[in-house]
C-alpha atoms as a PDB file:
ATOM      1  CA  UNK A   1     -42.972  19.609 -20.943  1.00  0.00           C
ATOM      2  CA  UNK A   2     -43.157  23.462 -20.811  1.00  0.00           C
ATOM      3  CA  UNK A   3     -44.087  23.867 -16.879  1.00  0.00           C
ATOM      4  CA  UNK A   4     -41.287  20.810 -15.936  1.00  0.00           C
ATOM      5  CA  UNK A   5     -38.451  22.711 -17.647  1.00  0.00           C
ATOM      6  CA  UNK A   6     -39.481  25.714 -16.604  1.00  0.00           C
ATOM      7  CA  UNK A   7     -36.444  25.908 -13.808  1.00  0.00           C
ATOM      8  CA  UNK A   8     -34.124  25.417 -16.560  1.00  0.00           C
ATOM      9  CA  UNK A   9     -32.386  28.825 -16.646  1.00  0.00           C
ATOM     10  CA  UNK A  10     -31.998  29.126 -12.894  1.00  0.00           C
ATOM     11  CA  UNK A  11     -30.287  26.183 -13.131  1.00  0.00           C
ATOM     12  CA  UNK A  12     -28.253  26.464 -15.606  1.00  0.00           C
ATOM     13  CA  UNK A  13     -27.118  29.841 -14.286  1.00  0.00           C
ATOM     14  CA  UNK A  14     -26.535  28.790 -10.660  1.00  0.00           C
ATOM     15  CA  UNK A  15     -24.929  25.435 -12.191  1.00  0.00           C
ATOM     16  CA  UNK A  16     -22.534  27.718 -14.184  1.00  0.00           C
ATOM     17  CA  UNK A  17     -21.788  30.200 -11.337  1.00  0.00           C
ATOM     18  CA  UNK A  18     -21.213  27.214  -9.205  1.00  0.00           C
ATOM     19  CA  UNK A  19     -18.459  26.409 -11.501  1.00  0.00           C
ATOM     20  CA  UNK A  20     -17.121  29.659 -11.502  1.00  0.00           C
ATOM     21  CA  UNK A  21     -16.865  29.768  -7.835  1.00  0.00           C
ATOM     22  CA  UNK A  22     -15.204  26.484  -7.710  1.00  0.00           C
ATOM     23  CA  UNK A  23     -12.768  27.540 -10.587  1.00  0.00           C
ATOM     24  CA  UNK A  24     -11.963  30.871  -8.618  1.00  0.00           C
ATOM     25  CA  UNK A  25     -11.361  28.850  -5.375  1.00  0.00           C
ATOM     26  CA  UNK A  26      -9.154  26.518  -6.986  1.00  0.00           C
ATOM     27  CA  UNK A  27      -7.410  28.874  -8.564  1.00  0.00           C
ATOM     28  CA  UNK A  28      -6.485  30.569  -5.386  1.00  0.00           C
ATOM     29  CA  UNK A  29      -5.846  27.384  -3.249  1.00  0.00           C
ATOM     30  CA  UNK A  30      -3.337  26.730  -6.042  1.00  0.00           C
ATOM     31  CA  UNK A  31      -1.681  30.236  -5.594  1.00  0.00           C
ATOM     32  CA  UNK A  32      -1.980  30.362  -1.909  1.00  0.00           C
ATOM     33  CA  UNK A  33      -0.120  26.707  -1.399  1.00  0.00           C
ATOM     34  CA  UNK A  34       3.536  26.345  -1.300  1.00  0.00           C
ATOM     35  CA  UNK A  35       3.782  23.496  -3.886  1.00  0.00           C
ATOM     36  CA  UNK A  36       2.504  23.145  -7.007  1.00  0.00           C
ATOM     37  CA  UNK A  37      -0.373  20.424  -6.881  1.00  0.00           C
ATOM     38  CA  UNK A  38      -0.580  20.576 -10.574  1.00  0.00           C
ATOM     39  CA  UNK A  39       2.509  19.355 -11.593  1.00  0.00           C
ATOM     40  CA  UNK A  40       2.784  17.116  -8.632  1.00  0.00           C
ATOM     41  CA  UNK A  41      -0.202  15.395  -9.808  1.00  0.00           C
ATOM     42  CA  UNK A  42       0.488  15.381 -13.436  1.00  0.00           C
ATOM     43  CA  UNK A  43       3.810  13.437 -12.157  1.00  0.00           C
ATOM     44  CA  UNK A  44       1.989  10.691  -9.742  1.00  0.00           C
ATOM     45  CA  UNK A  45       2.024  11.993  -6.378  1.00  0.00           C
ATOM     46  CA  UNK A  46      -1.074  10.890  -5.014  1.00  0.00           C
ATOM     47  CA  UNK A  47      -0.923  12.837  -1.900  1.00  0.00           C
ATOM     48  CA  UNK A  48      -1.030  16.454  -4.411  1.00  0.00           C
ATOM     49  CA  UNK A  49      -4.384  15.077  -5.860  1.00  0.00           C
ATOM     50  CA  UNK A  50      -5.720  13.638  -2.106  1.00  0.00           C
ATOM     51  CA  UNK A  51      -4.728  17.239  -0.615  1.00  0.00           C
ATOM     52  CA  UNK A  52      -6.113  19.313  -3.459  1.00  0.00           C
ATOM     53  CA  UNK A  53      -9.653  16.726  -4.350  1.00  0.00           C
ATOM     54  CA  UNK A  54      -9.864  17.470  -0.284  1.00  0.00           C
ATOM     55  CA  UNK A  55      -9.826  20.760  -0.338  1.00  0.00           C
ATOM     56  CA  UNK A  56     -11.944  21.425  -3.636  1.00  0.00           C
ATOM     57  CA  UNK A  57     -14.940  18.952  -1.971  1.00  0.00           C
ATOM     58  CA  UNK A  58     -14.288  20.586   1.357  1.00  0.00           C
ATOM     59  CA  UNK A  59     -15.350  24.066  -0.550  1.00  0.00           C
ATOM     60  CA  UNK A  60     -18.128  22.466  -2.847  1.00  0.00           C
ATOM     61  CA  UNK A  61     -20.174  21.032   0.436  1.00  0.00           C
ATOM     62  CA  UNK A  62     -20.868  24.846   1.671  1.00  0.00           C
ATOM     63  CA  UNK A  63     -21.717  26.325  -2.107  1.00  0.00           C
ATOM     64  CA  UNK A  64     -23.808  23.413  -2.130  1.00  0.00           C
ATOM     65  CA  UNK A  65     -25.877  24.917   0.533  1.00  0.00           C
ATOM     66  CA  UNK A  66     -25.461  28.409  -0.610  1.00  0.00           C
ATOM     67  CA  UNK A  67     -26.926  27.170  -4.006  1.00  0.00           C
ATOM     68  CA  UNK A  68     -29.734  25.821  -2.318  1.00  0.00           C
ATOM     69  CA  UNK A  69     -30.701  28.229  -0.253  1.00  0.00           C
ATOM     70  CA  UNK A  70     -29.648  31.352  -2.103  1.00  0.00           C
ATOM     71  CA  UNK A  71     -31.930  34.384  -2.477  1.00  0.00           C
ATOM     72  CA  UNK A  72     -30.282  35.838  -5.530  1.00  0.00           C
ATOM     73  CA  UNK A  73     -27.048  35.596  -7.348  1.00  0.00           C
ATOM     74  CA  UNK A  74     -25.288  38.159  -4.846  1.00  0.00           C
ATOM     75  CA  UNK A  75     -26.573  36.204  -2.034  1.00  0.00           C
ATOM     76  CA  UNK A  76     -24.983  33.093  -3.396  1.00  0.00           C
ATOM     77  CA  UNK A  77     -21.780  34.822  -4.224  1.00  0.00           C
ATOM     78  CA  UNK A  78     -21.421  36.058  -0.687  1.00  0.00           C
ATOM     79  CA  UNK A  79     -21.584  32.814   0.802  1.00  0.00           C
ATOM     80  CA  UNK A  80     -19.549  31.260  -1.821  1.00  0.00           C
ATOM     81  CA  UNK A  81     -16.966  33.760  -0.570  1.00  0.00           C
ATOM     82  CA  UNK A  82     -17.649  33.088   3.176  1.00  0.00           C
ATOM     83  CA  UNK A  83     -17.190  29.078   2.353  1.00  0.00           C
ATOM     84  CA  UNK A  84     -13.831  30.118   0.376  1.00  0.00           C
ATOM     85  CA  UNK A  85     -12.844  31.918   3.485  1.00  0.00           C
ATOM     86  CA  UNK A  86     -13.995  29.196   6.113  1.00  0.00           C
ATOM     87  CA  UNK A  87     -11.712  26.990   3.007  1.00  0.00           C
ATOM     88  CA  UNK A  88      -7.801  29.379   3.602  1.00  0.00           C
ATOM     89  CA  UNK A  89      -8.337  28.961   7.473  1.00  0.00           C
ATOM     90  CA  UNK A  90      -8.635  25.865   7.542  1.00  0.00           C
ATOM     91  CA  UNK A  91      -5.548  25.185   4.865  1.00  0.00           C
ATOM     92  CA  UNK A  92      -3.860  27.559   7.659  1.00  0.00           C
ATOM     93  CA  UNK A  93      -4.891  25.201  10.607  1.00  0.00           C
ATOM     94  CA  UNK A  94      -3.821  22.296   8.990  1.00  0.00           C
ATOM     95  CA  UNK A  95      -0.120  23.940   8.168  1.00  0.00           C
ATOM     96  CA  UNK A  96       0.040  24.920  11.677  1.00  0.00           C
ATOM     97  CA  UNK A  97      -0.871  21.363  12.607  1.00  0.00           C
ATOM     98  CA  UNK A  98       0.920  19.700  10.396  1.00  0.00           C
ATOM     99  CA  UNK A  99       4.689  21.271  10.032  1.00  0.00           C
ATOM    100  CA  UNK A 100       6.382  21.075   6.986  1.00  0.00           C
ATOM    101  CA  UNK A 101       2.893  20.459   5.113  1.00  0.00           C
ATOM    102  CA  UNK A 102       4.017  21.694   1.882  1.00  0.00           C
ATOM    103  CA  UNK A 103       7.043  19.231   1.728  1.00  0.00           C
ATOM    104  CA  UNK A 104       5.731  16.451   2.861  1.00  0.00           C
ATOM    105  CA  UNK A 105       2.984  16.527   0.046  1.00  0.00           C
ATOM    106  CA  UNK A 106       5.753  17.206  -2.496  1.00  0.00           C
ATOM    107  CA  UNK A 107       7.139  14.079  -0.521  1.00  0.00           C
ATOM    108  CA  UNK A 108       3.972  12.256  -1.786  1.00  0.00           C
ATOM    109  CA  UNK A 109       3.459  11.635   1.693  1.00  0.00           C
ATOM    110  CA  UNK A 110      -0.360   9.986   2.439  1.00  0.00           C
ATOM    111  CA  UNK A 111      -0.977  10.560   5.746  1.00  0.00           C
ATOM    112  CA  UNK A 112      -0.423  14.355   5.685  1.00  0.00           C
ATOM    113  CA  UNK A 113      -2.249  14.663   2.306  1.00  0.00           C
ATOM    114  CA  UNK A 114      -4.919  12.804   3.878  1.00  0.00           C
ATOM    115  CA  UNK A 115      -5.288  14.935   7.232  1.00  0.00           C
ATOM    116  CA  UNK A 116      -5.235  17.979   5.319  1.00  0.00           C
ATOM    117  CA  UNK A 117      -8.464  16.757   3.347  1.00  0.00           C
ATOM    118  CA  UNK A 118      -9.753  15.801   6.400  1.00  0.00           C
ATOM    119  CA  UNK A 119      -9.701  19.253   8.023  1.00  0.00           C
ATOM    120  CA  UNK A 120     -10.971  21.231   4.998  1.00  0.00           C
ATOM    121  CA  UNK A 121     -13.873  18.582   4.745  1.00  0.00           C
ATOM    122  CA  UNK A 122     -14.721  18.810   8.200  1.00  0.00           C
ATOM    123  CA  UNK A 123     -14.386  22.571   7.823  1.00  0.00           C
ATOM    124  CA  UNK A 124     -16.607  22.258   4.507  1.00  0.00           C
ATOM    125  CA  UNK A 125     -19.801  20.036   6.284  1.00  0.00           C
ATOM    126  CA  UNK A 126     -19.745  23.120   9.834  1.00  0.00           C
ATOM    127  CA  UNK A 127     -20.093  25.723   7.266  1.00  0.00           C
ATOM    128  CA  UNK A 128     -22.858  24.280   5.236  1.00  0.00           C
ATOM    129  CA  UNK A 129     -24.154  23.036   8.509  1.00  0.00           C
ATOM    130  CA  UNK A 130     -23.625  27.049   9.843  1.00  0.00           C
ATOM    131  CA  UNK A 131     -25.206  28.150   6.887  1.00  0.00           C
ATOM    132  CA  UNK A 132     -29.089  29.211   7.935  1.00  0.00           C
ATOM    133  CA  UNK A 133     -31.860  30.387   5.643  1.00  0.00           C
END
């Protein structure tokens, strides 16, 4: 029992900064975005929680990889930052594509909410796919 739980720490520390990392992102995304997903999705809009569950996996996919492949804590936070980054240009990419983003989400409008977790998935699999030990 001793030797298979030996990894237990590391995990629980890279499980817990993991966490963190999504937290922080979120917690940006939620600043950086012209509506407010939270309230939107605490009221029904279903587009809000498509959007923001988009955007949230399309970050975890890359920490994923950093996790995995990290050297050290400060490696893993680095590309936890580069995936976050990689995460706001693609949010950017979709407003530019997709005019009035904001409204139509507050507009619980699918389609737009939908495209917009599209992009930061996509965005999410070429980083972790990017990402090289």
């Amino acid at each position: 029992m001793t030797i298979s739980m030996a990894g237990l720490p590391a995990f629980l520390l890279y499980f817990c900064l993991g966490l963190a990392l999504i937290a922080c992102f979120a917690s940006i995304y939620l600043k950086f975005t012209a509506h407010d997903e939270i309230a939107l999705i605490r009221g029904g809009n279903l587009s809000a929680a498509v959007a923001l569950g988009g955007n949230i996996a399309g970050f975890s996919i890359p920490l994923e990889k950093a996790i995995s492949q990290a050297a050290s804590i400060a490696d893993c936070v680095l590309w936890g930052l580069a995936a976050m980054l990689i995460q706001f240009a693609a949010y950017g990419v979709a407003r530019w594509l997709i005019p009035d983003l904001s409204r139509k989400i507050e507009e619980d409008r699918l389609p737009s909410a939908a495209m917009l977790a599209v992009i930061a998935v996509i965005s999410g699999t070429l980083a972790a796919a990017s990402m090289t030990e």
